[in-house]
Protein backbone atom coordinates (compact mmCIF):
# COMPACT_ATOMS: atom_id res chain seq x y z
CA UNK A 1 0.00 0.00 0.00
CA UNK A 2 1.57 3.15 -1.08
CA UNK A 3 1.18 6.46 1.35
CA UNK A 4 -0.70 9.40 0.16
CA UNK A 5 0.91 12.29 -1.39
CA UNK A 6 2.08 14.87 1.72
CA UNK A 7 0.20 18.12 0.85
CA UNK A 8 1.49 21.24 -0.12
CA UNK A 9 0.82 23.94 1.44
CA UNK A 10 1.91 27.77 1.38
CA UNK A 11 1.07 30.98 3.51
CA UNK A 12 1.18 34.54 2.38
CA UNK A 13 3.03 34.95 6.17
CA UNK A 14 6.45 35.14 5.77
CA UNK A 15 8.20 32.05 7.20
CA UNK A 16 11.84 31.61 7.96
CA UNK A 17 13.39 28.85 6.31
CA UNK A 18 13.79 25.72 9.50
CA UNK A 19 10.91 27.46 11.11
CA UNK A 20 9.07 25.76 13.53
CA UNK A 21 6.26 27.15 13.39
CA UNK A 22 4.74 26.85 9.87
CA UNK A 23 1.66 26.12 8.64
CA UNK A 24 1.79 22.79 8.74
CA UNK A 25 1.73 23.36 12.33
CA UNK A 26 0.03 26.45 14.17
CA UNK A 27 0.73 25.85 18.16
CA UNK A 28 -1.76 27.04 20.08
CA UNK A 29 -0.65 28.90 23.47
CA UNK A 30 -0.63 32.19 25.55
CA UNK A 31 0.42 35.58 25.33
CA UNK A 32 0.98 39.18 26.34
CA UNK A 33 2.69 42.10 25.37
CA UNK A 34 2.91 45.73 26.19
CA UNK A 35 -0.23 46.72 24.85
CA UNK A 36 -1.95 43.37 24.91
CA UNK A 37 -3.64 41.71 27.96
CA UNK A 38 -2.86 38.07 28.01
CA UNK A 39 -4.71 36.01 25.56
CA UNK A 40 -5.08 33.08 23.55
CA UNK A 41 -2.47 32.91 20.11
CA UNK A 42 -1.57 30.37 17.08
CA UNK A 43 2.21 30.79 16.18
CA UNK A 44 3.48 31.15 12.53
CA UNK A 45 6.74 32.19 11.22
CA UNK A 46 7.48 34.90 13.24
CA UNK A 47 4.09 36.09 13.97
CA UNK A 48 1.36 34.94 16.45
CA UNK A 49 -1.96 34.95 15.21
CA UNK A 50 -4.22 36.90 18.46
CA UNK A 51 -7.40 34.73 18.56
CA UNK A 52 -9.66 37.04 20.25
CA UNK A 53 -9.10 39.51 17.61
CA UNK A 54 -10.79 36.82 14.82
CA UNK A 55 -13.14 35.90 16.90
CA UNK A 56 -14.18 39.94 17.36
CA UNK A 57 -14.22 40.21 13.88
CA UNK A 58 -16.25 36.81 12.65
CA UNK A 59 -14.11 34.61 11.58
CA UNK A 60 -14.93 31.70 13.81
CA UNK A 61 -18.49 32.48 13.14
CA UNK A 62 -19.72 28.78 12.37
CA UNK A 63 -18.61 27.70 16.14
CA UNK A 64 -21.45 29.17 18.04
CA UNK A 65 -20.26 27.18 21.27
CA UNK A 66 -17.18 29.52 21.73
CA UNK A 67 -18.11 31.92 23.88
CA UNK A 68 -17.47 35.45 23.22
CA UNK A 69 -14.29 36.24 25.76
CA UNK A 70 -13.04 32.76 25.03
CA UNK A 71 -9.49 34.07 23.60
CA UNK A 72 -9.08 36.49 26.00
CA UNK A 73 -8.10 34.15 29.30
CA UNK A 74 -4.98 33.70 30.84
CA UNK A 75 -4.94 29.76 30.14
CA UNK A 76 -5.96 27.73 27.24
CA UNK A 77 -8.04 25.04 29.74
CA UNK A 78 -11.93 26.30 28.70
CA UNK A 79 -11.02 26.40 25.09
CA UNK A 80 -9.68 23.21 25.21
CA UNK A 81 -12.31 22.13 27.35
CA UNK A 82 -14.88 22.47 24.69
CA UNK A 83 -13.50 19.56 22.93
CA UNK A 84 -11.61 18.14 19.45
CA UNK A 85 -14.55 19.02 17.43
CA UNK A 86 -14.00 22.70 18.37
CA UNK A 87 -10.21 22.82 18.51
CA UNK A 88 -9.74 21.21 15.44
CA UNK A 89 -12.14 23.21 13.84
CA UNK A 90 -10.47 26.54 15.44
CA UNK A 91 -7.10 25.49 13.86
CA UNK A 92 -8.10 24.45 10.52
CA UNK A 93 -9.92 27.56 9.99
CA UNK A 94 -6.89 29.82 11.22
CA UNK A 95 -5.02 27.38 8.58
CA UNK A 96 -7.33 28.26 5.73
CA UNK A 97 -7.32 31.62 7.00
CA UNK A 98 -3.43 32.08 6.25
CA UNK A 99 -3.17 29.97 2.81
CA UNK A 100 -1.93 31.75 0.08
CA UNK A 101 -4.83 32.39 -1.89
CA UNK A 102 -7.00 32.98 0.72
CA UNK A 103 -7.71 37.03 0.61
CA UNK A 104 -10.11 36.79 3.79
CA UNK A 105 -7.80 37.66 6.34
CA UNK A 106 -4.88 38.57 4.10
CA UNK A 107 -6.50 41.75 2.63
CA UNK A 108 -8.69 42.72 5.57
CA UNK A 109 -8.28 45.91 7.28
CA UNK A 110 -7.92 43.66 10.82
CA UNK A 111 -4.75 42.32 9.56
CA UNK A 112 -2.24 44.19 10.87
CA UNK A 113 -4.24 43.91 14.51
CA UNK A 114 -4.48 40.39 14.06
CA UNK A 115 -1.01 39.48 13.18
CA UNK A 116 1.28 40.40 16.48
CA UNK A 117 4.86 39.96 16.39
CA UNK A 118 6.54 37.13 18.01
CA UNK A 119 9.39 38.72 19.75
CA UNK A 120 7.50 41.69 20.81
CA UNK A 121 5.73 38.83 23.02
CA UNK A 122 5.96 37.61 26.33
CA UNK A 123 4.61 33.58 26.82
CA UNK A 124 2.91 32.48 29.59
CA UNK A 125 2.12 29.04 31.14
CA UNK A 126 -0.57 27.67 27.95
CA UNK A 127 -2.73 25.79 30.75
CA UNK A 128 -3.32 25.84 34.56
CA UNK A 129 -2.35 22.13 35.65
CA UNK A 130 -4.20 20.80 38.31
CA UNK A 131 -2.19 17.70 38.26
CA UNK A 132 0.83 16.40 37.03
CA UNK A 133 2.07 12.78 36.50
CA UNK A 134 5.86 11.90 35.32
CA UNK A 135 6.66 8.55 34.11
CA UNK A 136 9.69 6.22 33.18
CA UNK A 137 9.10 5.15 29.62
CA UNK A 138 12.65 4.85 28.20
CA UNK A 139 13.93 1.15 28.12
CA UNK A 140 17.50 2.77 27.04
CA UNK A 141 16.70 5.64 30.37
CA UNK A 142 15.80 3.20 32.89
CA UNK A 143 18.51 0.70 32.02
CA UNK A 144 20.94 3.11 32.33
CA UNK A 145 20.46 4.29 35.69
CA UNK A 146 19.55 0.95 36.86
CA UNK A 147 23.28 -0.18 35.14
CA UNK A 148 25.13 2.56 37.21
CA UNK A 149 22.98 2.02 40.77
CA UNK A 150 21.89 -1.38 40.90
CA UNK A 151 23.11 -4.58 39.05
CA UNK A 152 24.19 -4.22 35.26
CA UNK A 153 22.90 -8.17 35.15
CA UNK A 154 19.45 -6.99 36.34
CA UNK A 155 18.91 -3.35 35.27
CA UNK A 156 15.08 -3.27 35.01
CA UNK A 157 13.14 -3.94 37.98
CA UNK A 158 10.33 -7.05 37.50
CA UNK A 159 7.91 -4.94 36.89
CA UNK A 160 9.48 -2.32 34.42
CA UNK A 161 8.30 -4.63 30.91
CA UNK A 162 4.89 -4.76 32.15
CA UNK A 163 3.60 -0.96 33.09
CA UNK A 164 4.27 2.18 32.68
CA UNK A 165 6.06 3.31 35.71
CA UNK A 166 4.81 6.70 37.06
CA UNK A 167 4.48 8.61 39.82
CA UNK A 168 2.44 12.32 40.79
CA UNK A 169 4.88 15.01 40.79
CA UNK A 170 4.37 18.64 42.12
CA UNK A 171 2.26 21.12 39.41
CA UNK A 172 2.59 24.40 41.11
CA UNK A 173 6.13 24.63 40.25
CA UNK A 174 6.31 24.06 36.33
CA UNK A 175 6.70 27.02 34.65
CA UNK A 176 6.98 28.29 31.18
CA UNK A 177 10.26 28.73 29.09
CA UNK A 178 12.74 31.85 29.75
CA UNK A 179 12.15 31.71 33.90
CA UNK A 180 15.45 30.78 35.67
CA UNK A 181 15.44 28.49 38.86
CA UNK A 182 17.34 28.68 41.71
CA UNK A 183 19.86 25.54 42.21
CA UNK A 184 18.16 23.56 45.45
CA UNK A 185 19.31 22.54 48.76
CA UNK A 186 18.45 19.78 50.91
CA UNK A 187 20.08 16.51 52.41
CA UNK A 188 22.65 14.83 50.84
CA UNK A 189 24.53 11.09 51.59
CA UNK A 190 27.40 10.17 49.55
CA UNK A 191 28.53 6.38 50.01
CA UNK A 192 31.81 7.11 51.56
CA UNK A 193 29.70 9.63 54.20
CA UNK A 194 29.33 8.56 57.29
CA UNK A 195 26.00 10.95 58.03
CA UNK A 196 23.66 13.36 55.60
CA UNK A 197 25.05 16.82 55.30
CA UNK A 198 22.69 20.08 54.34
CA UNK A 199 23.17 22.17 51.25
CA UNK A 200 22.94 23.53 47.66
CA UNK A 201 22.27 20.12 45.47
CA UNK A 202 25.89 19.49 43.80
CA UNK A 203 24.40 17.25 41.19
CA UNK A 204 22.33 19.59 39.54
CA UNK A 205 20.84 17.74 36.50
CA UNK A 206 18.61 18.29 33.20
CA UNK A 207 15.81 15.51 31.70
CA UNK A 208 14.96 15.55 28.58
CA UNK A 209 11.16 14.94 28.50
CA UNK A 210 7.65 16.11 26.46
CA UNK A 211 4.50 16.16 28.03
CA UNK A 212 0.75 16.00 27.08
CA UNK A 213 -1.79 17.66 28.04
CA UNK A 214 -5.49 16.45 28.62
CA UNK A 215 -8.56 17.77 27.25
CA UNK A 216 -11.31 16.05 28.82
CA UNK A 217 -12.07 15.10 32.16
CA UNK A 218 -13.36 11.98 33.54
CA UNK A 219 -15.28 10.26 37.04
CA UNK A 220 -13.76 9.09 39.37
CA UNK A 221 -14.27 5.57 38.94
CA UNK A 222 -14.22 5.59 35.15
CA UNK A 223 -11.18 4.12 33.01
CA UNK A 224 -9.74 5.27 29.53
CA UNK A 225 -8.48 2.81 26.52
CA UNK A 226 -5.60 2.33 24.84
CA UNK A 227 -8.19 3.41 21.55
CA UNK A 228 -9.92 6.13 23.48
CA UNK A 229 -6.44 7.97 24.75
CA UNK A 230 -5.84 9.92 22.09
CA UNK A 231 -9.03 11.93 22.28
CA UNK A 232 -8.33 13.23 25.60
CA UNK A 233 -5.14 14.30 24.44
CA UNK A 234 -4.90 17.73 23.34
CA UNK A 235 -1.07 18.38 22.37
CA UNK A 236 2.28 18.40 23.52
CA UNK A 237 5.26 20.39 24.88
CA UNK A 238 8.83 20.01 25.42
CA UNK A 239 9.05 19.07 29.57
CA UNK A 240 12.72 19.94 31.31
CA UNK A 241 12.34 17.27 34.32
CA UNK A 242 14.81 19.16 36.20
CA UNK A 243 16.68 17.29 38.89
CA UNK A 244 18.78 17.16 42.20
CA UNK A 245 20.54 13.81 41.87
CA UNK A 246 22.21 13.46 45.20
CA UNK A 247 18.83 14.99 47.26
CA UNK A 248 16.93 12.15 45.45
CA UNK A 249 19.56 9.51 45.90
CA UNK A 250 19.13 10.45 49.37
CA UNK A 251 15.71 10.14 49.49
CA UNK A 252 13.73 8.13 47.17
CA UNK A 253 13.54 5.18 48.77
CA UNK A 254 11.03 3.95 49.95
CA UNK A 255 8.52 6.47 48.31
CA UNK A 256 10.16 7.22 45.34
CA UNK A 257 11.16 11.24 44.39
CA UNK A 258 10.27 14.56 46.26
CA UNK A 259 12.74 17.16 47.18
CA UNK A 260 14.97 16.26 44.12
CA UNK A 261 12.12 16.81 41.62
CA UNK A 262 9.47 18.80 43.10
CA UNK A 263 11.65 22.39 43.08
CA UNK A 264 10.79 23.36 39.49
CA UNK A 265 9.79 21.64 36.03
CA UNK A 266 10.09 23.58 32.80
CA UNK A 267 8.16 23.95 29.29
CA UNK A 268 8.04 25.11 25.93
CA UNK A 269 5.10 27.72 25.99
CA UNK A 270 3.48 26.39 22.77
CA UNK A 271 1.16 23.28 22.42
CA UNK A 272 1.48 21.07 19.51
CA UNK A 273 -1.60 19.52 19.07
CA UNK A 274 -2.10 16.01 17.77
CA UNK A 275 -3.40 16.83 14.61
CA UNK A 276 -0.30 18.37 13.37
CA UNK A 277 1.93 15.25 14.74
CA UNK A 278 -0.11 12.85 12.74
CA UNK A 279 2.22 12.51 9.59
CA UNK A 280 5.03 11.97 11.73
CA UNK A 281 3.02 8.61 13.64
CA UNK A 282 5.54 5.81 13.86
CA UNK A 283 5.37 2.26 15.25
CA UNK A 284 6.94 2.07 18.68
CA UNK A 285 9.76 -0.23 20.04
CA UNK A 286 8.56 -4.31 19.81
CA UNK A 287 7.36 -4.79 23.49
CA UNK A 288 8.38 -8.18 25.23
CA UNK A 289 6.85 -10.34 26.99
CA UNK A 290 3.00 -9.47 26.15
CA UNK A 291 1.76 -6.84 27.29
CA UNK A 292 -1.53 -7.58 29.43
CA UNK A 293 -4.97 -6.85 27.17
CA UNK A 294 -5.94 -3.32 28.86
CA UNK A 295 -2.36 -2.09 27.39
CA UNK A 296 -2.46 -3.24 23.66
CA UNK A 297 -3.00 -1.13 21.13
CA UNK A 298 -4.95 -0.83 17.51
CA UNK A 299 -2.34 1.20 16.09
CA UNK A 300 0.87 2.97 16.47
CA UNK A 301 1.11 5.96 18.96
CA UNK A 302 5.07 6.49 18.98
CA UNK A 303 6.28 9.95 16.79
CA UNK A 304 9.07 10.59 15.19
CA UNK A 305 10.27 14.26 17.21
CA UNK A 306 14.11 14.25 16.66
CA UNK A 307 15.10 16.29 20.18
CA UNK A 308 17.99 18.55 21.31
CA UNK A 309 19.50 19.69 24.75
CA UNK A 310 22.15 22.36 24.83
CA UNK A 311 24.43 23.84 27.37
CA UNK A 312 25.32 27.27 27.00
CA UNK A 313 27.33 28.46 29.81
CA UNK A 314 27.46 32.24 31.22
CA UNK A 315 28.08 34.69 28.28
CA UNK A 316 29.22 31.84 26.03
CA UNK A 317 27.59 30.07 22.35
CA UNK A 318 25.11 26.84 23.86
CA UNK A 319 26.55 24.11 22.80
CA UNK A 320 24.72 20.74 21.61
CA UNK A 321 25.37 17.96 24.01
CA UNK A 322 22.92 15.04 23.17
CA UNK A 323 20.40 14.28 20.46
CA UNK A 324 17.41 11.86 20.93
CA UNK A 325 13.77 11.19 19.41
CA UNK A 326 10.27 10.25 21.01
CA UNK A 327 10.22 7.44 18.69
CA UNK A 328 12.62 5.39 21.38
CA UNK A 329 10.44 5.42 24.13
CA UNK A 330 9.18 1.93 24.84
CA UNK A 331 6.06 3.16 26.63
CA UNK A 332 3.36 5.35 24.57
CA UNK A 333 1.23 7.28 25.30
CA UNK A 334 -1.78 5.66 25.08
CA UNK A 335 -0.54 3.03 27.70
CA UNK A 336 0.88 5.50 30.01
CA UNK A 337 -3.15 6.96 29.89
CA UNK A 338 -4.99 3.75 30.15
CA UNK A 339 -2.47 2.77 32.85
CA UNK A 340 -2.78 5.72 34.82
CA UNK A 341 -6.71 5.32 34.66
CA UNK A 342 -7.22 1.87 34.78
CA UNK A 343 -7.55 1.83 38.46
CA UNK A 344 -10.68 4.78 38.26
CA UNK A 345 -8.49 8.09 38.20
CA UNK A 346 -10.25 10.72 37.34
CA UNK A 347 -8.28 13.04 34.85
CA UNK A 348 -8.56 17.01 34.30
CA UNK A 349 -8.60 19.72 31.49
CA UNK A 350 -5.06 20.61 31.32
CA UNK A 351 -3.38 17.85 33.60
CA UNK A 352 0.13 17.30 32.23
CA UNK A 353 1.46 14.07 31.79
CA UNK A 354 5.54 13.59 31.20
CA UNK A 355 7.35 11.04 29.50
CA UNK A 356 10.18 10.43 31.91
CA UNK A 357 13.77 10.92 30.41
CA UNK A 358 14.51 10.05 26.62
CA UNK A 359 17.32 8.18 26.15
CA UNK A 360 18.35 6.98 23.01
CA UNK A 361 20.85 3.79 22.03
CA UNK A 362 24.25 5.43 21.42
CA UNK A 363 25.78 7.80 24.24
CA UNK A 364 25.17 10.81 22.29
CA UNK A 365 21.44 10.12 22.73
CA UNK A 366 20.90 10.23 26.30
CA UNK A 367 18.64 12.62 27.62
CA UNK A 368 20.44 13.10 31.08
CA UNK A 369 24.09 14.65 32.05
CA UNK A 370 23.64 11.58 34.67
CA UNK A 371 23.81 9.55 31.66
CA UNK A 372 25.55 11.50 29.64
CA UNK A 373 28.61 11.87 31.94
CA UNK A 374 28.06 8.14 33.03
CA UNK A 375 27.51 9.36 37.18
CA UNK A 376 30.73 12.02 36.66
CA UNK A 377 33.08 9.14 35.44
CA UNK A 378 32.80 10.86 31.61
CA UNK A 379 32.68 14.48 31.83
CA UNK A 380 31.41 16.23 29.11
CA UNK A 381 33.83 18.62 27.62
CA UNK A 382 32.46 21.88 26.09
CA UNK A 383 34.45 24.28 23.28
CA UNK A 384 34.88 26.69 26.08
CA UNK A 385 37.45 23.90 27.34
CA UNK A 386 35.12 23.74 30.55
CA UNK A 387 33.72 19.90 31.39
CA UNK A 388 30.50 18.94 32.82
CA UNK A 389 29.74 16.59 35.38
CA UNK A 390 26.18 17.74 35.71
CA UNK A 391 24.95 21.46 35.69
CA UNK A 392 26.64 24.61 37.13
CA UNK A 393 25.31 28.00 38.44
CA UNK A 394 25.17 30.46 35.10
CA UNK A 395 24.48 27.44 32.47
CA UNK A 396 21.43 28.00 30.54
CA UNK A 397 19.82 24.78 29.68
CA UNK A 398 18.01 24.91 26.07
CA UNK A 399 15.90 21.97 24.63
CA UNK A 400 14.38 21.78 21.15
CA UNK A 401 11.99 19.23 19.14
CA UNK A 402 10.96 19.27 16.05
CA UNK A 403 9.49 16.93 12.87
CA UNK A 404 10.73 16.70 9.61
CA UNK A 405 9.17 15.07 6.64
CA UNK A 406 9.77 15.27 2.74
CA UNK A 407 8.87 19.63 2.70
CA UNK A 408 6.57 19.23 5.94
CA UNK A 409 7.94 20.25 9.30
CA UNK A 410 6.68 21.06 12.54
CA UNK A 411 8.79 22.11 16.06
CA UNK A 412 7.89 23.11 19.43
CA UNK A 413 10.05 25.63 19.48
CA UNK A 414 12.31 25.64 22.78
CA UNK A 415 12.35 25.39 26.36
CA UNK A 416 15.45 27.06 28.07
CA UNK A 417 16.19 27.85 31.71
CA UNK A 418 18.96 29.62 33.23
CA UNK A 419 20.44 28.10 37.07
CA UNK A 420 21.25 30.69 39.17
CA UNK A 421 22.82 29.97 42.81
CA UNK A 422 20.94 28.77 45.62
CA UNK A 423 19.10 31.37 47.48
């Protein structure tokens, strides 16, 4: 069976050759500027396209569910709360909207109000999440680690092949890209210690992660599918699972992370919905042994999103120290959501959901400096002639994602955070 021809599509916008945002894509997320009060946007090229300011003039006429300050909130959660038909329908008319030949927009005297430039913009947080769940879906991730702390014979706990290892992280502190964190303190126990000591976290680390976000909600009580997941998944963004090592060495056991994770989580500001994904759908990793029957799936829900971290110390280039793809992870996301729900978990608009670190099969590909310095054994050298261990007060961490396919591409854009010392 031969695939259909990819479209071809153009804009009368002006887009930057390797953008991201083109419109093939069209992100949905928030905004403000000077002028501007924060509202609801659609990235292309370099511009954002304000909602509120089509919806004003008409343009989304034929939805008479959106209500008429819909686009002018300071999260996406109602508008994605009125569900695929409406989203989908939103984007594909902003789409139409910006082809080529399309005067509607292009020639109207709203045009110039509609069309607000990107770097005159400040992003916000795209959703308020109530909840937050981070898993550990990278065969090549969770090896690792379990290689360097626990027996290289026996990496993967028993139950790692049969579910999708997760556990509820803290939502109040992920924020959106371009806020710096402060490195944390806590306890600390080295092996060769002889009691905890108190300070700034040494072993200051980066994951490399996306997220989804939920559309729907559910009861309490009430399960999804491995064939229903996708349609309460609204989109995606890249996730920064930032990380103390030596607190959470300390700590985890026996209830698993807290002080090493909870300080701060970061993300791209723009949500890249499923819709635009869907010509980069891949099969996933073969999973052995059998997975049990609530956890199989109709059809592939791995993507191909080739993924970048870089390191760019204080007042120096960022450098690129590991490249990955979404496609590795052994987990998808329609298991980690019928897994998380098969027990009666009820779900929210605009709960995120992380993949847990992702690691790829040669060294270049891991998504951790744990990994990617092998525990400190490897340090990571940078042009500077500085090395890396794991993360240092002034670095700015930067990750990118994006698809690519034949003349069709679609990004996410970046997530970056500067460290700055412990307060």
């Amino acid at each position: 069976m031969t695939k259909p021809e990819l479209p071809v599509l153009e804009s009368w916008v002006q887009i930057p050759k390797d953008s991201d945002f083109t419109i093939y894509n069209l992100p949905f997320g928030v905004f403000q500027n000077k002028r501007l009060s924060p509202r609801a946007g659609v990235a292309i090229g370099d511009k954002i396209v304000d909602l509120a300011v089509l919806h004003d003039e008409g343009f989304f006429a034929e939805l008479s569910q959106l209500p008429h300050d819909i686009f002018l909130r300071d999260s996406l959660n109602e508008f994605i709360s009125l569900g695929k038909g409406v989203t989908r329908r939103v984007r594909e008319i902003v789409q139409d909207l910006l082809l080529t030949d399309n005067e509607k927009l292009r020639d109207h005297q709203v045009r110039g109000k509609a069309m607000v430039n990107r770097k005159e913009a400040q992003m916000l947080m795209p959703v308020k999440v109530g909840d937050y769940t981070d898993f550990y879906s990278s065969m090549e991730h969770a090896t690792n680690v379990g290689t360097m702390f626990r027996d290289p014979d026996n990496a993967l706990l028993p139950n790692w092949k049969h579910i999708p290892v997760g556990y509820h992280g803290r939502a109040s502190s992920i924020i959106p890209s371009g806020v710096p964190i402060h490195r944390p303190k806590g306890q600390y126990k080295d092996p060769n210690m002889e009691k905890p000591e108190f300070g700034p976290s040494r072993r200051l680390d980066f994951e490399l992660e996306l997220a989804f976000i939920t559309g729907r909600q559910t009861k309490m009580g009430d399960s999804i599918s491995t064939g229903e997941a996708e349609d309460f998944i609204f989109g995606f963004v890249l996730f920064n699972d930032w990380s103390a090592r030596d607190i959470q060495a300390w700590e985890y056991v026996p209830l698993g992370p807290f002080l090493g994770k909870n300080f701060a989580s970061s993300i791209s500001p723009w949500i890249v919905t499923l819709e635009a994904l869907e010509n980069f759908r891949v099969a996933g990793p073969t999973q052995e042994p059998e997975v049990l029957p609530y956890l199989k799936c109709e059809k592939d829900h791995a993507f191909d999103i080739n993924l970048e971290v870089y390191i760019q110390p204080e007042n120096q280039k960022a450098e690129k120290v590991c490249t990955s793809n979404f496609k590795y992870m052994y987990w998808n996301i329609a298991q980690q959501l019928a897994h998380h729900t098969v027990n009666g978990c009820n779900i929210n608009v605009g709960d995120m959901y992380a993949s847990g670190t992702i690691s790829g099969p040669t060294e270049d590909s891991y998504g951790s400096m744990l990994e990617l310095a092998w525990k400190g054994t490897k340090p990571v050298r940078l042009e500077d002639g500085s090395e890396r261990k794991f993360i240092e007060d002034g670095d700015t961490v930067l990750m990118k994602g994006f698809c690519k396919l034949e003349h069709i591409r679609v990004g996410f854009g970046e997530v970056s955070s500067k460290v700055l010392p412990a307060k």
